[in-house]
N, C-alpha and C. Protein backbone atom coordinates (compact mmCIF):
# COMPACT_ATOMS: atom_id res chain seq x y z
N UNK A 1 12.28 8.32 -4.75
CA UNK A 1 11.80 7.65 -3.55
C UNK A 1 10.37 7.20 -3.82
N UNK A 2 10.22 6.02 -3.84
CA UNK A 2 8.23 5.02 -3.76
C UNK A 2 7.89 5.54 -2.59
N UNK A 3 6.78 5.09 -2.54
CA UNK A 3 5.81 4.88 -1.48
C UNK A 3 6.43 4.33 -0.24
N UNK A 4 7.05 2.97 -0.55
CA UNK A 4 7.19 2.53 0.84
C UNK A 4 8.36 3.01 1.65
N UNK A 5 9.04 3.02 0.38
CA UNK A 5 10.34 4.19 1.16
C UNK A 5 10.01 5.42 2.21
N UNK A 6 8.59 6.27 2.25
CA UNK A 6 8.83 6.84 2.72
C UNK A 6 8.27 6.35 3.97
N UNK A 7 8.28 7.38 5.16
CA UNK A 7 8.04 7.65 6.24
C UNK A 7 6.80 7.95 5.94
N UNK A 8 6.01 7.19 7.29
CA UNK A 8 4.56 7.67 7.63
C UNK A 8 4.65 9.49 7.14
N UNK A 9 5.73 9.73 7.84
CA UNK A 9 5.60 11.05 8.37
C UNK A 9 5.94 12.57 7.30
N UNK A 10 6.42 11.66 5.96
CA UNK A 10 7.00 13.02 5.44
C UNK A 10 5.64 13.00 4.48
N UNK A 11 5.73 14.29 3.68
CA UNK A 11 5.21 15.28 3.03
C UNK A 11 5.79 15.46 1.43
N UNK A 12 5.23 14.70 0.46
CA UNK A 12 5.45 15.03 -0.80
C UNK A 12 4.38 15.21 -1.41
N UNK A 13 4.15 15.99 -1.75
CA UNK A 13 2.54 16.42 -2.16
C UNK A 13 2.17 15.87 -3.70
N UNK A 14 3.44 15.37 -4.66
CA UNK A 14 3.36 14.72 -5.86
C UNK A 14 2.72 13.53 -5.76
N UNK A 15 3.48 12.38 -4.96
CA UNK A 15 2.86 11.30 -4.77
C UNK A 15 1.81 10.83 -3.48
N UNK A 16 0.95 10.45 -4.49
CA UNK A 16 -0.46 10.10 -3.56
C UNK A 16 0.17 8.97 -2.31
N UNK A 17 -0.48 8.99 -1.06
CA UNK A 17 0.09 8.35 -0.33
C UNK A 17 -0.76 8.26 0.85
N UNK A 18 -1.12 6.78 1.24
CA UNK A 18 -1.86 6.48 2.41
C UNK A 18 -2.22 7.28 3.63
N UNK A 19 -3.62 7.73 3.67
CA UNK A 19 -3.56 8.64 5.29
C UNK A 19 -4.69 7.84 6.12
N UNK A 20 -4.67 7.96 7.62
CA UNK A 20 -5.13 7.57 8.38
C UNK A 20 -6.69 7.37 8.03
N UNK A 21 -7.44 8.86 7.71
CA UNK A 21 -8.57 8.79 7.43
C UNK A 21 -9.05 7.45 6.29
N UNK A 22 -8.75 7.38 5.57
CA UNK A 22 -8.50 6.03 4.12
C UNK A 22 -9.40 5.08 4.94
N UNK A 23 -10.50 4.77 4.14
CA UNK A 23 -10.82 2.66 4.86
C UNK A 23 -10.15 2.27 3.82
N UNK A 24 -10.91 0.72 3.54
CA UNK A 24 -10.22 0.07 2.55
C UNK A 24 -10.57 0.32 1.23
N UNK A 25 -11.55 0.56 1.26
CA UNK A 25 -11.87 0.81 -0.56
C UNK A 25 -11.15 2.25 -1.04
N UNK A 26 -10.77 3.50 -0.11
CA UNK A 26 -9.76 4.71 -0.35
C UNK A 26 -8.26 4.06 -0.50
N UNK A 27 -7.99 2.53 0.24
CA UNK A 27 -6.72 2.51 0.11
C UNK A 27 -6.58 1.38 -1.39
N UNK A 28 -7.62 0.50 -1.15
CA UNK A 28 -7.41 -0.45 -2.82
C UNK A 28 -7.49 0.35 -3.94
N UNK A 29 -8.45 1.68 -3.85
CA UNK A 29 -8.40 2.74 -4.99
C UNK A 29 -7.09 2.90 -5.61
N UNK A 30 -6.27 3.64 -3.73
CA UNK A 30 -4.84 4.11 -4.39
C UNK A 30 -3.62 2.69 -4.71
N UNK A 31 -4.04 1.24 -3.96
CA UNK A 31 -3.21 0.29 -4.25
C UNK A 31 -2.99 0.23 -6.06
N UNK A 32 -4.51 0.44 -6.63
CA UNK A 32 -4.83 0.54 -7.96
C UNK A 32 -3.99 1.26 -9.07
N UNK A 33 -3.99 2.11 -8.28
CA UNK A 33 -2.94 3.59 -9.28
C UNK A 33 -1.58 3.30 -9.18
N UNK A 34 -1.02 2.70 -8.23
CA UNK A 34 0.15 2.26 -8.28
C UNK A 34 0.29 1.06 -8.69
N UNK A 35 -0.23 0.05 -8.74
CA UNK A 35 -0.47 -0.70 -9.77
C UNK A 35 0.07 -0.97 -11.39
N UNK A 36 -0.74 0.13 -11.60
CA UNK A 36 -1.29 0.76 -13.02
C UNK A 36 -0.28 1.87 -13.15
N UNK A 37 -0.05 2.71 -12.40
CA UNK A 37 0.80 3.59 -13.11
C UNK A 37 -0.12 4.72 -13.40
N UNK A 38 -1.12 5.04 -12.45
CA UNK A 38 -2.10 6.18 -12.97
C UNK A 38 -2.53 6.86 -11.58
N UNK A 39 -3.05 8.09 -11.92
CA UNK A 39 -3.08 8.92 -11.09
C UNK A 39 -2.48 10.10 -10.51
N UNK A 40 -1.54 9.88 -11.12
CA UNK A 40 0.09 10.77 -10.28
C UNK A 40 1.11 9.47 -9.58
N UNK A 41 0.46 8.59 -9.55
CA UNK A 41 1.38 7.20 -9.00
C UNK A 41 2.37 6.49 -10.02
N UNK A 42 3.62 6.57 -9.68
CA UNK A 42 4.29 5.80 -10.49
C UNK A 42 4.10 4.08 -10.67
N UNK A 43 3.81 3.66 -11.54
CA UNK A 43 4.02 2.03 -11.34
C UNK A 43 5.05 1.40 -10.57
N UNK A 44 4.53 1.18 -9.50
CA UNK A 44 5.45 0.38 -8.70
C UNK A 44 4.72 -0.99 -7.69
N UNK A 45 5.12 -2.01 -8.04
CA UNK A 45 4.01 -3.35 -7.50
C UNK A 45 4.72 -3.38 -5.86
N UNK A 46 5.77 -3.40 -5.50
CA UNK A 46 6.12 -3.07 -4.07
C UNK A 46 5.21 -2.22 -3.32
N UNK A 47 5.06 -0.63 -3.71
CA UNK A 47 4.23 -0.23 -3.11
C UNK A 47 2.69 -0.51 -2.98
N UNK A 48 2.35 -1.15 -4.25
CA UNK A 48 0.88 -1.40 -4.75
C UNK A 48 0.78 -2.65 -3.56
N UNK A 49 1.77 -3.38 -3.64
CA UNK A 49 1.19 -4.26 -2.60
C UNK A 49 1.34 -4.17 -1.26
N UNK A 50 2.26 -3.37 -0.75
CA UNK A 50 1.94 -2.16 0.29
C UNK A 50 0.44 -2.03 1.17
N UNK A 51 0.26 -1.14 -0.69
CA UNK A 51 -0.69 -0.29 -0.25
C UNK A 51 -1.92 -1.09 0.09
N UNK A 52 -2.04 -2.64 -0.80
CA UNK A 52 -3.08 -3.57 -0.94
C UNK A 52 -3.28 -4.27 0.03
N UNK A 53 -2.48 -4.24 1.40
CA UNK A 53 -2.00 -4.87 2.20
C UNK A 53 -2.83 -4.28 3.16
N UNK A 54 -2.65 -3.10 3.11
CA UNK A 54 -3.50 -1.99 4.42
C UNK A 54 -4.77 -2.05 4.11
N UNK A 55 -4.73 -2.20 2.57
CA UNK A 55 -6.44 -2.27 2.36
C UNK A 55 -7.07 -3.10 2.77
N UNK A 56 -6.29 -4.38 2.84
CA UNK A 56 -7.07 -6.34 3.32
C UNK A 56 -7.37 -5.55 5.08
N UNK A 57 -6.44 -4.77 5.79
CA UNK A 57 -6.58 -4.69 6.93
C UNK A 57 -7.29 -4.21 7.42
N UNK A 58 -7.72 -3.11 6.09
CA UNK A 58 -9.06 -2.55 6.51
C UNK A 58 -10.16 -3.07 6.57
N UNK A 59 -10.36 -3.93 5.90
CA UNK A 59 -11.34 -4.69 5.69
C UNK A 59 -11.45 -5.10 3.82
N UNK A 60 -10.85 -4.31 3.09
CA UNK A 60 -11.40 -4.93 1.58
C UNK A 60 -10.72 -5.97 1.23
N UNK A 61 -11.92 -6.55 0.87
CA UNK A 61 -11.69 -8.14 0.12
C UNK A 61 -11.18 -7.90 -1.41
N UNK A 62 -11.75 -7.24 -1.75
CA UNK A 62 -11.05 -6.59 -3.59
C UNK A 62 -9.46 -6.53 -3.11
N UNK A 63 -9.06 -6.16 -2.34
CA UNK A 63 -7.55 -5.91 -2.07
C UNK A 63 -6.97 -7.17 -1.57
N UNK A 64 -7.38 -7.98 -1.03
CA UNK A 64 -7.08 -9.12 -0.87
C UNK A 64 -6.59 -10.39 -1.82
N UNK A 65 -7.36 -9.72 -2.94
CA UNK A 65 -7.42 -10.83 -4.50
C UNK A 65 -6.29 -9.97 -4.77
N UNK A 66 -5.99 -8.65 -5.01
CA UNK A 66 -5.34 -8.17 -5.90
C UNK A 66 -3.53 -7.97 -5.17
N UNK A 67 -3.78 -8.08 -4.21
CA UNK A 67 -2.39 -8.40 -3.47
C UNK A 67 -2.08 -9.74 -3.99
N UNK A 68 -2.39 -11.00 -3.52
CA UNK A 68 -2.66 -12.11 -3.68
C UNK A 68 -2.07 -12.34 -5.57
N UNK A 69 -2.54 -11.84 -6.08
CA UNK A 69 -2.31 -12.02 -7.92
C UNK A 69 -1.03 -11.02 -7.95
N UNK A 70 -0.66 -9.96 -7.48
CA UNK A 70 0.16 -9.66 -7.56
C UNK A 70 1.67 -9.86 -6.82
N UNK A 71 1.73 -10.48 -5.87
CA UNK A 71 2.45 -11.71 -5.75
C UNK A 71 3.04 -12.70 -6.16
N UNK A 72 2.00 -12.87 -6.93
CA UNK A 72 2.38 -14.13 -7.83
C UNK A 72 3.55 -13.73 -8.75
N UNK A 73 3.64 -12.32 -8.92
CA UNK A 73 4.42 -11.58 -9.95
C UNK A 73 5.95 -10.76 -9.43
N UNK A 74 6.01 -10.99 -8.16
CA UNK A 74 7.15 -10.52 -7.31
C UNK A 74 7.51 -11.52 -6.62
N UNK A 75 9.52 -11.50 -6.93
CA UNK A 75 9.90 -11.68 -5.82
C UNK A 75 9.73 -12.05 -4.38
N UNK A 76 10.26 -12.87 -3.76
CA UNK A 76 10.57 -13.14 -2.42
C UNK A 76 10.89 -12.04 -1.56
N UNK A 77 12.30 -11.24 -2.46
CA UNK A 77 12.56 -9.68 -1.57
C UNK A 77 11.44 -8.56 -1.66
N UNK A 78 10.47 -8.67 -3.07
CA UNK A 78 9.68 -7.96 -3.49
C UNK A 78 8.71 -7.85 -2.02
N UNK A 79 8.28 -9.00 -2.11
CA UNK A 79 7.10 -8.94 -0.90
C UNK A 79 7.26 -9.04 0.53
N UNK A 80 8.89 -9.34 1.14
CA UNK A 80 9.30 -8.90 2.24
C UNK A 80 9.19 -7.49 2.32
N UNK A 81 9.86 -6.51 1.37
CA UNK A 81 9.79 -5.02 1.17
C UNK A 81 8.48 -4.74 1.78
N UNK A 82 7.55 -5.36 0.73
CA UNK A 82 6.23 -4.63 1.20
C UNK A 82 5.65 -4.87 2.27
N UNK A 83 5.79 -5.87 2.67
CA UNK A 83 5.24 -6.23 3.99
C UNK A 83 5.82 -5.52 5.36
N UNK A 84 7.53 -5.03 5.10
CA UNK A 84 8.39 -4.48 5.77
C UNK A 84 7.50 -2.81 5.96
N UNK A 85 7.07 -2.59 4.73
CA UNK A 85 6.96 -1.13 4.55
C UNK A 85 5.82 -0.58 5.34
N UNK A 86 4.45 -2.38 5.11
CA UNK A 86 3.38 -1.86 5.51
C UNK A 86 3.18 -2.08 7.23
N UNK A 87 4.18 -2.84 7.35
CA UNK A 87 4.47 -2.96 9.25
C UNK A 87 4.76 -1.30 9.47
N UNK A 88 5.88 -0.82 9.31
CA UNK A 88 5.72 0.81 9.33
C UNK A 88 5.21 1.91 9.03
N UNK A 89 3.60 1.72 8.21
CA UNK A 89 2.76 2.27 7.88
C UNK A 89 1.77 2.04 9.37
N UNK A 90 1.44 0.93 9.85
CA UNK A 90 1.11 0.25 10.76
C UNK A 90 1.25 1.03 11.85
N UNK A 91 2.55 1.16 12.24
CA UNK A 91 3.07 1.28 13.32
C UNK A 91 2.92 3.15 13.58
N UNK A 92 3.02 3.65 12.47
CA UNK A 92 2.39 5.22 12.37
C UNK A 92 1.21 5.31 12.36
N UNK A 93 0.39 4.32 12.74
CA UNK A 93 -0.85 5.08 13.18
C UNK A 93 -2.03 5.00 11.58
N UNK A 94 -1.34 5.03 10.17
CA UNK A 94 -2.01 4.66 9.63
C UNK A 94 -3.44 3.35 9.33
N UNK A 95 -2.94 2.33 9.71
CA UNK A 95 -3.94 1.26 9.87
C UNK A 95 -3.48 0.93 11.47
N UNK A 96 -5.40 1.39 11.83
CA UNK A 96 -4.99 0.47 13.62
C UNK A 96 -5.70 -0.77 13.38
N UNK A 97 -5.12 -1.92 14.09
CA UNK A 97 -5.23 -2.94 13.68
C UNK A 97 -6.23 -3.69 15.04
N UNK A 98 -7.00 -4.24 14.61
CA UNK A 98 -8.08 -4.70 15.80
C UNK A 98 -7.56 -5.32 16.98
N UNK A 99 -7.58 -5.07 18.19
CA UNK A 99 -6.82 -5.50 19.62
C UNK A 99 -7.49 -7.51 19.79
């Protein structure tokens, strides 16, 4: 199971995984490792762009380029996924999004 597969809500203590506290430069860090394949993060660009996604929302512009280039490298379904994943990251409370 990736990143986006899971639930806001579960608990795997192997893989690193977005928490509320995170701004954007804690979440482009971890967009990074999944990315790359480092950290304890498996390489996976779905979640990386996920994760890169919450980061633009936070505010980082570094995450913005690096979503953006990595795109370029996925799929149509690729980046529905992620966008799917990071609406339900969203919606748990992880990124509140400005009213």
């Amino acid at each position: 199971m990736n990143a986006q597969e899971m639930a806001p809500d579960m608990v795997e203590e192997a893989l690193p995984l977005p928490t509320a506290d995170m701004d954007g430069s804690d979440l482009f860090r971890l967009g990074m490792s999944y990315s790359t394949g480092q950290n304890g993060c498996p390489m996976d660009r779905v979640s990386a762009h996920m994760i890169f996604n919450l980061a633009a929302m936070k505010g980082s512009i570094e995450a913005r380029v690096y979503r953006r280039e990595m795109s370029q490298e996925m799929d149509q379904d690729e980046i529905c996924e992620a966008q799917k994943a990071a609406r339900r990251w969203i919606d748990a409370g992880v990124v509140k999004l400005a009213a």
